[in-house]
Protein backbone atom coordinates (compact mmCIF):
# COMPACT_ATOMS: atom_id res chain seq x y z
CA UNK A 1 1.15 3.84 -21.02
CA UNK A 2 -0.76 0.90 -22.33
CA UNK A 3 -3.53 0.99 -24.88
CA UNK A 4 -7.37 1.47 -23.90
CA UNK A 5 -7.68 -2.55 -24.46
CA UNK A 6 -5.02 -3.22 -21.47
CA UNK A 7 -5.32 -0.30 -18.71
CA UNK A 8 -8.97 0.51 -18.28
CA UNK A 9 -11.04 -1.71 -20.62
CA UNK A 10 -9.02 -4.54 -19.67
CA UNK A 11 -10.02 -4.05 -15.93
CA UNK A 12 -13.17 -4.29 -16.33
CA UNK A 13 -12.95 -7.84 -16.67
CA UNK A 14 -10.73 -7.83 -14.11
CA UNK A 15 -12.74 -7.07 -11.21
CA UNK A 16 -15.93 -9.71 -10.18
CA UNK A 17 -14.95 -8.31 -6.55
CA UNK A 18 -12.68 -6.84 -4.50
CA UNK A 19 -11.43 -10.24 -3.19
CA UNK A 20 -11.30 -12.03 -6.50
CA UNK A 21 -8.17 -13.34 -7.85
CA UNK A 22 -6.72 -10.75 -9.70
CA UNK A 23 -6.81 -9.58 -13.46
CA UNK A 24 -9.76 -12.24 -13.49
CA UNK A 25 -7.78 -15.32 -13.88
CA UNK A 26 -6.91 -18.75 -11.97
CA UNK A 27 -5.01 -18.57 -9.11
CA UNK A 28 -1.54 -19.13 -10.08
CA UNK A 29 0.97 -21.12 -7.97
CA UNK A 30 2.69 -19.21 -4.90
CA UNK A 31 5.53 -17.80 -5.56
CA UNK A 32 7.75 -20.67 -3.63
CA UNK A 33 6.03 -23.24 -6.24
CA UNK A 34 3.40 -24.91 -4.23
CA UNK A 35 -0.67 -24.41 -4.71
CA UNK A 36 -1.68 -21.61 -2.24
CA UNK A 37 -4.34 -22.31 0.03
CA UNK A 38 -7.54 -20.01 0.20
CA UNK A 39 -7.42 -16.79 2.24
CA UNK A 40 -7.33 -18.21 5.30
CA UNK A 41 -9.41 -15.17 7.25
CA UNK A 42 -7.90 -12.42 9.22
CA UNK A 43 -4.67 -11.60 9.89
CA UNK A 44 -2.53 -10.03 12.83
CA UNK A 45 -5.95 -8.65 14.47
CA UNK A 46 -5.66 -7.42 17.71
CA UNK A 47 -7.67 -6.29 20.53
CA UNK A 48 -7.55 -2.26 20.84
CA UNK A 49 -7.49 -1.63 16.87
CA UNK A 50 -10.22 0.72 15.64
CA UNK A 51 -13.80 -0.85 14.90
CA UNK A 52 -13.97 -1.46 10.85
CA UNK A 53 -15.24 1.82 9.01
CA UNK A 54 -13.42 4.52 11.65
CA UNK A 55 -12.17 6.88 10.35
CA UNK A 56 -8.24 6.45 10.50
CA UNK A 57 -6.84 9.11 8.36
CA UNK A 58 -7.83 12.32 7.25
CA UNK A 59 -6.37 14.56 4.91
CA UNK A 60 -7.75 18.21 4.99
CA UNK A 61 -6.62 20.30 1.61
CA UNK A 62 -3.14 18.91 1.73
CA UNK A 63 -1.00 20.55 -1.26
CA UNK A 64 2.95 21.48 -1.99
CA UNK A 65 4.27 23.59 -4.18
CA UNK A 66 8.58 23.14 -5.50
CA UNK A 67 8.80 26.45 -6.31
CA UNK A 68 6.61 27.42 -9.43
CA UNK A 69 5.05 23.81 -9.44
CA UNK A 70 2.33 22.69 -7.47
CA UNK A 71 2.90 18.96 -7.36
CA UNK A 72 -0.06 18.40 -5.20
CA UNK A 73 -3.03 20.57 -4.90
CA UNK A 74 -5.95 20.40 -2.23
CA UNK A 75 -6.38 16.70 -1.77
CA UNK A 76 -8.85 15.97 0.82
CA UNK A 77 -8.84 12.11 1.89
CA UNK A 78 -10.53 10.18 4.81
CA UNK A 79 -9.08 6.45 5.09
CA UNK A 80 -11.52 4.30 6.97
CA UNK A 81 -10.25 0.94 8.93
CA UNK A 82 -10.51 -2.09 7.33
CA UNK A 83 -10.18 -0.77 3.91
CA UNK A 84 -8.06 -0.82 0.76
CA UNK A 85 -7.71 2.42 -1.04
CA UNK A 86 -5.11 2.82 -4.24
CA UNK A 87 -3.97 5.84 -5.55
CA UNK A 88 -3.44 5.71 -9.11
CA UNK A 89 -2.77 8.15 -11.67
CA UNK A 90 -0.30 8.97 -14.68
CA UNK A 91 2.88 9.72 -14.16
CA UNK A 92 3.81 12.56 -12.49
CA UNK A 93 0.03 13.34 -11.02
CA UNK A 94 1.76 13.60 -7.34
CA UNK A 95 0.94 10.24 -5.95
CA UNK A 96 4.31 9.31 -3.98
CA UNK A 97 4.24 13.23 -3.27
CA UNK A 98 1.27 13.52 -1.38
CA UNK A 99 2.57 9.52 0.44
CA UNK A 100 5.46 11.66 1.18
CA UNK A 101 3.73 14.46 3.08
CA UNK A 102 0.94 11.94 4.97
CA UNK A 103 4.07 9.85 6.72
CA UNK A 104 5.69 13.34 7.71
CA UNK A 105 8.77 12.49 4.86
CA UNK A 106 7.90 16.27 2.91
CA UNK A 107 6.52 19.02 4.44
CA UNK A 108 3.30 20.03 3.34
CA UNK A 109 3.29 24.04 1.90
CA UNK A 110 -0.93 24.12 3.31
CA UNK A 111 -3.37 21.48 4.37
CA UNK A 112 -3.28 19.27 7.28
CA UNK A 113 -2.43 15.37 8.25
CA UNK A 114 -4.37 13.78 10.89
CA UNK A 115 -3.93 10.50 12.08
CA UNK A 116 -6.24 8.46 14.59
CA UNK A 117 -6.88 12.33 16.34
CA UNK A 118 -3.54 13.18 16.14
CA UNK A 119 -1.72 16.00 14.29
CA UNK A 120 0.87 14.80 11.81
CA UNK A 121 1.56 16.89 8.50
CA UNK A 122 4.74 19.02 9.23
CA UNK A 123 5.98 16.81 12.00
CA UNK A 124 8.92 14.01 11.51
CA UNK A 125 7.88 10.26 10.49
CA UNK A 126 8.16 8.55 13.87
CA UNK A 127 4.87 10.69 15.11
CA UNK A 128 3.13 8.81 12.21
CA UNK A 129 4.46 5.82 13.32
CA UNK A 130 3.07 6.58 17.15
CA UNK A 131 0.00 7.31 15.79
CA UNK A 132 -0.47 3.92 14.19
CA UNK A 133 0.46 3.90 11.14
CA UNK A 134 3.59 3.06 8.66
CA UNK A 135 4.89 2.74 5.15
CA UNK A 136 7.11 1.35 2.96
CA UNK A 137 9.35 2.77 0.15
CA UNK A 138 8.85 2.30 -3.64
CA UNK A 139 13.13 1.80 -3.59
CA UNK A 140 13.59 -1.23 -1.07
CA UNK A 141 14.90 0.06 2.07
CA UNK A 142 16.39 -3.28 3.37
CA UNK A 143 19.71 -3.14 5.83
CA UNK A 144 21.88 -4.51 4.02
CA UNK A 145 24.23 -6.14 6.56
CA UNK A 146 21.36 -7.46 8.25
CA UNK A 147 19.90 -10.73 8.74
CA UNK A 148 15.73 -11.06 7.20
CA UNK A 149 14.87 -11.69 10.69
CA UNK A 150 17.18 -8.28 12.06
CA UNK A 151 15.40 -6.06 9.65
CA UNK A 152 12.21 -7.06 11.25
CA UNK A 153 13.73 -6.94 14.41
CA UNK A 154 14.16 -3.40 13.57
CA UNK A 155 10.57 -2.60 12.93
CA UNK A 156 9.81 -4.61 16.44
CA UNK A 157 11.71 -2.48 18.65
CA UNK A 158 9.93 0.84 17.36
CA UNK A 159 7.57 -0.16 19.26
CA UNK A 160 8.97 -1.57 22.31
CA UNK A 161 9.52 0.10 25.46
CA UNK A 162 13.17 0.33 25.58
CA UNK A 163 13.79 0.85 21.81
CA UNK A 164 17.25 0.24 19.63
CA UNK A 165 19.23 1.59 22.74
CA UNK A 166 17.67 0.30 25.68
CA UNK A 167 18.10 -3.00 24.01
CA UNK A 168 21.43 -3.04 24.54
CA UNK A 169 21.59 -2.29 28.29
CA UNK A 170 21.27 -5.97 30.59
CA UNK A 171 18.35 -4.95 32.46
CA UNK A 172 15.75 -4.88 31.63
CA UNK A 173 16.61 -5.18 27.98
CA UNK A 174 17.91 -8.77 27.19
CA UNK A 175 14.59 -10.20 28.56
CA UNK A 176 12.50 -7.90 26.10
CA UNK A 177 14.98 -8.47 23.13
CA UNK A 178 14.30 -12.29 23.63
CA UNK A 179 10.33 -11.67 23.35
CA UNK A 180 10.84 -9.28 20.61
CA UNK A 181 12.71 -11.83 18.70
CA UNK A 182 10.50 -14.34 18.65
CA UNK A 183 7.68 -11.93 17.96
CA UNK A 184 9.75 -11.35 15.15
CA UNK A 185 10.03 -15.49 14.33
CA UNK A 186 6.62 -15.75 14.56
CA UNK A 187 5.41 -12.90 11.74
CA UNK A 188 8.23 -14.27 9.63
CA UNK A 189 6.46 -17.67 9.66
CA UNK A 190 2.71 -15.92 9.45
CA UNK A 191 4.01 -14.31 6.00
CA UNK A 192 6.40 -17.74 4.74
CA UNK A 193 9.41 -16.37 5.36
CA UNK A 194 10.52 -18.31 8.62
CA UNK A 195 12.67 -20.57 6.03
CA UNK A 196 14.47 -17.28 5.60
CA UNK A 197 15.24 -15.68 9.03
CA UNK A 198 18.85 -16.17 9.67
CA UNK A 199 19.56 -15.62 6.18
CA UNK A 200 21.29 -11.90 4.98
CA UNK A 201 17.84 -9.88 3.21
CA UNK A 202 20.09 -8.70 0.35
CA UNK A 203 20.64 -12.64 -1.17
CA UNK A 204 17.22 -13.19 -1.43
CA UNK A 205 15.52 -12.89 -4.57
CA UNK A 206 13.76 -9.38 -4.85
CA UNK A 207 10.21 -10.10 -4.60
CA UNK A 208 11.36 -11.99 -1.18
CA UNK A 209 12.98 -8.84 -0.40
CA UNK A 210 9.49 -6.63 -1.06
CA UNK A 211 8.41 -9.04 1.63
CA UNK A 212 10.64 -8.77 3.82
CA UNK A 213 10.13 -4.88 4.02
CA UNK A 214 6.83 -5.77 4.32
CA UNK A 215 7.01 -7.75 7.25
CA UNK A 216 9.08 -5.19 9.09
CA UNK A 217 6.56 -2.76 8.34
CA UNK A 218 4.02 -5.24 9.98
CA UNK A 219 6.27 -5.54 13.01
CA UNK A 220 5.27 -1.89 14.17
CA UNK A 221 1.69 -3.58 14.05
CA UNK A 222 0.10 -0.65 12.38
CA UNK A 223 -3.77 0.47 12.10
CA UNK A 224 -2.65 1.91 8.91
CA UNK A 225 0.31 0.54 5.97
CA UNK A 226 1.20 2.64 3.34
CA UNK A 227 2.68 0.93 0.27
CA UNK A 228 4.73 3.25 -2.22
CA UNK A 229 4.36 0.63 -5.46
CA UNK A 230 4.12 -2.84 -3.34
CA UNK A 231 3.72 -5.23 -6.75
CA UNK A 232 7.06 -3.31 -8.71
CA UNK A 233 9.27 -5.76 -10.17
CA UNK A 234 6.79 -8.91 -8.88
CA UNK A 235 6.19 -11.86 -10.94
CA UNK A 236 2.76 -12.63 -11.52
CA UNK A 237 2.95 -15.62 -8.65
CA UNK A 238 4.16 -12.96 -6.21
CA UNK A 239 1.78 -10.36 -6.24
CA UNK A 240 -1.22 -12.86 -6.19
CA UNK A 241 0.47 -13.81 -2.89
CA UNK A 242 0.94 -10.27 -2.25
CA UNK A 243 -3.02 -9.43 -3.26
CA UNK A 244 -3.74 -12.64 -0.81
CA UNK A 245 -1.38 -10.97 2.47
CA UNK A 246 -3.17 -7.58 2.01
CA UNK A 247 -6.80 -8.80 1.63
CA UNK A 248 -6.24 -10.98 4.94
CA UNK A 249 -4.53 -7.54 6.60
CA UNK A 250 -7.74 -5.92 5.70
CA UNK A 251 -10.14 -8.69 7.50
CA UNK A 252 -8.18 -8.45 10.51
CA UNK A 253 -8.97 -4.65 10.86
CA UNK A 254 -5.84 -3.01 9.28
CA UNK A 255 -6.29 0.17 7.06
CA UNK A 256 -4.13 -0.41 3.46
CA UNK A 257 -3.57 3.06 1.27
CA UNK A 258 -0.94 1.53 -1.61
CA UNK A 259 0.24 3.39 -4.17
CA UNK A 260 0.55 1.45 -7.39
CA UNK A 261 1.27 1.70 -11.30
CA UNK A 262 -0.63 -1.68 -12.21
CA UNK A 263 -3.88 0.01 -12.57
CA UNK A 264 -5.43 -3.48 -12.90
CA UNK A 265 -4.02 -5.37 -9.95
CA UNK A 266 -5.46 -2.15 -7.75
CA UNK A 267 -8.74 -2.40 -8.99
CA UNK A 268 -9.15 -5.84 -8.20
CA UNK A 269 -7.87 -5.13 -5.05
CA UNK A 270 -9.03 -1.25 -3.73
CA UNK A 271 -12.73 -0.99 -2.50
CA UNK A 272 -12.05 2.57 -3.83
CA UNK A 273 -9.70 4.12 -5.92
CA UNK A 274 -8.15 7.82 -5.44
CA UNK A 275 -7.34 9.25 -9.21
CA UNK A 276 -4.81 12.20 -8.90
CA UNK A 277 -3.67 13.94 -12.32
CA UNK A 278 -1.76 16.62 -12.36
CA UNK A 279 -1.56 17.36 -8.54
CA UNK A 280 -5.77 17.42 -8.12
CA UNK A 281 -8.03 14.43 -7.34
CA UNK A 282 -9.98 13.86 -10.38
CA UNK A 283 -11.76 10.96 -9.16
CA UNK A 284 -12.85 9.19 -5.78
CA UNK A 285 -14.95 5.96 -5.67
CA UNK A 286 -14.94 2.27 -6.73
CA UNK A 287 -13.09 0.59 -9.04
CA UNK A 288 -16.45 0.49 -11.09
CA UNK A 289 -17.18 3.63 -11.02
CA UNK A 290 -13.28 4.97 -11.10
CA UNK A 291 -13.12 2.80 -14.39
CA UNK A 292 -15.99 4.37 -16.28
CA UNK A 293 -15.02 8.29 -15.63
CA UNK A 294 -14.77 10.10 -18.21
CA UNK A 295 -11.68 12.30 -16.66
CA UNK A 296 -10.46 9.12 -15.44
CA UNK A 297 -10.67 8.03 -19.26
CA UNK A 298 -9.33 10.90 -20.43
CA UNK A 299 -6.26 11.02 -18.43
CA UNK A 300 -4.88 7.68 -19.00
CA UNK A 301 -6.02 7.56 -22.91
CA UNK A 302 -5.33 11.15 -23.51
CA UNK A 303 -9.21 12.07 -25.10
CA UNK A 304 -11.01 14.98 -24.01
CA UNK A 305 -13.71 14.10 -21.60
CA UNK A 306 -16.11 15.92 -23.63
CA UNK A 307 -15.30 13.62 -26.56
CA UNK A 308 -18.01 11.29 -25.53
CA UNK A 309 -17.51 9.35 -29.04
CA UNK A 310 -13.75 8.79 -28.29
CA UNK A 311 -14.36 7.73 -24.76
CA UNK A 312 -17.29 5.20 -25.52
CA UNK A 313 -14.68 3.73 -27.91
CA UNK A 314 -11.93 3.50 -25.42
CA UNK A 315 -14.06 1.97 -23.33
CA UNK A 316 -15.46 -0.72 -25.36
CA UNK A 317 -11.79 -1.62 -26.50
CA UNK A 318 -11.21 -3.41 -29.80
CA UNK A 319 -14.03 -5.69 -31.57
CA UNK A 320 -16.15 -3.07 -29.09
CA UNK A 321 -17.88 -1.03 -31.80
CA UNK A 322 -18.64 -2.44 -35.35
């Protein structure tokens, strides 16, 4: 875990707004070498999606216990549409656990899942994905024989009408395959991977591969994305573009809940932060208020929060008190 200086004092000159660039620098070049433009406004809106600030998801006392452990313990959670939330915490404070048990992966041992009105905890992954929402892994989970435009192919037809089988029959299949193709084209070129289609997704380099599970997550056209460590194993190019495709999600209506270890990249990015440590929510709010808790302090720096000296000092980071 990084010093007081990098994690929390560091971000708070990170932040001048949830759609700055992140950790407070210049825009860097994209990751294929060329200047990026602006954010260009919203992305992949559609007619039908829930207004911004509906509530999406709502997690009611969700907890689960591996035998003596409780690994998550009575988190309560309402995602709202056309937000960002992160979940951050040390390691081992349940955050990919309680991802797990929203997207129906884990079975919850109490609490309840509820997505757009409808029932998920306890129920398998593709009645989250019915419901409107979808996630990605934090190990990619490319197919490996497939083409970058096949695996998003995949994601397309989970929401077609005939699905992976009734592709394959002639009627009325092969006309629906051809539209879900070049569906598929055309959100390969909205995220700069067109160039890439028809190539296999395990030769490209890895942060094209992130993408590329990305984009297939897109293809289900979710109201809600959840992304199990998005920015792991990014250069610094990539997850500015990254930060950039997620802000421009968010304008166009989608709900984002990632999970992420780069405490500063997600509060640059979150318009409110979920703190989890040991299992329990510690903290729930903005990135400026997340950043100056004293339990949210203590848990990353390892100071009591009743050691108000030791946490001013963290705070401050060095050359902060003379």
């Amino acid at each position: 875990m990084r010093g007081p200086e990098g994690v929390l004092q560091g971000a708070t000159g990170a932040v001048g707004g949830a759609d700055g660039p992140l950790h407070g620098e210049e825009e860097l070049p994209a990751a294929d070498g060329s200047t990026p433009a602006p954010d260009e406004g919203p992305l992949l809106a559609r007619e039908g999606r829930p207004a911004p600030g509906t509530p999406l998801l709502e997690v009611e006392g969700l907890t689960k216990r591996f035998g003596g452990v409780t690994a998550v313990d009575g988190l309560d959670l309402t995602v709202y549409a056309g937000e960002i939330v992160a979940l951050i915490g040390p390691n081992g404070a349940g955050k990919t656990t309680a991802f797990n048990m929203i997207s129906g992966a884990v079975v919850p041992t109490a609490g309840r899942v509820t997505m757009a009105g409808t029932r998920v905890d306890g129920r398998k992954p593709h009645v989250f994905a019915r419901a409107g929402a979808t996630r990605t892994f934090q190990n990619l989970q490319l197919f490996s024989s497939a083409t970058v435009l096949g695996n998003v192919m995949v994601g397309r037809h989970l929401r077609s009408r005939t699905g992976l089988v009734g592709a394959a029959l002639v009627v009325p299949g092969r006309r629906e395959e051809r539209a879900i193709e070049a569906a598929a084209r055309e959100l390969l070129d909205l995220l700069g991977l067109g160039q890439d289609a028809d190539r296999l997704a395990v030769d490209l380099p890895f942060g094209r591969q992130r993408l590329v599970e990305v984009a297939r997550a897109l293809a289900v056209e979710p109201d809600l994305l959840l992304l199990d460590e998005p920015m792991a194993g990014l250069s610094g190019a990539e997850r500015r573009d990254l930060a950039r495709l997620l802000r421009r999600l968010r304008a166009g209506g989608m709900a984002i809940v990632l999970v992420e270890h780069d405490v500063e990249a997600v509060l640059a990015l979150a318009g409110r932060v979920v703190v989890l440590e040991g299992g329990v929510r510690i903290a729930l709010g903005t990135p400026e208020e997340v950043r100056h808790d004293p339990a949210v302090v203590a848990a990353y720096l390892g100071v009591e929060p009743e050691d108000s000296t030791a946490v001013a000092v963290a705070e401050a980071g060095p050359g902060g008190s003379s």
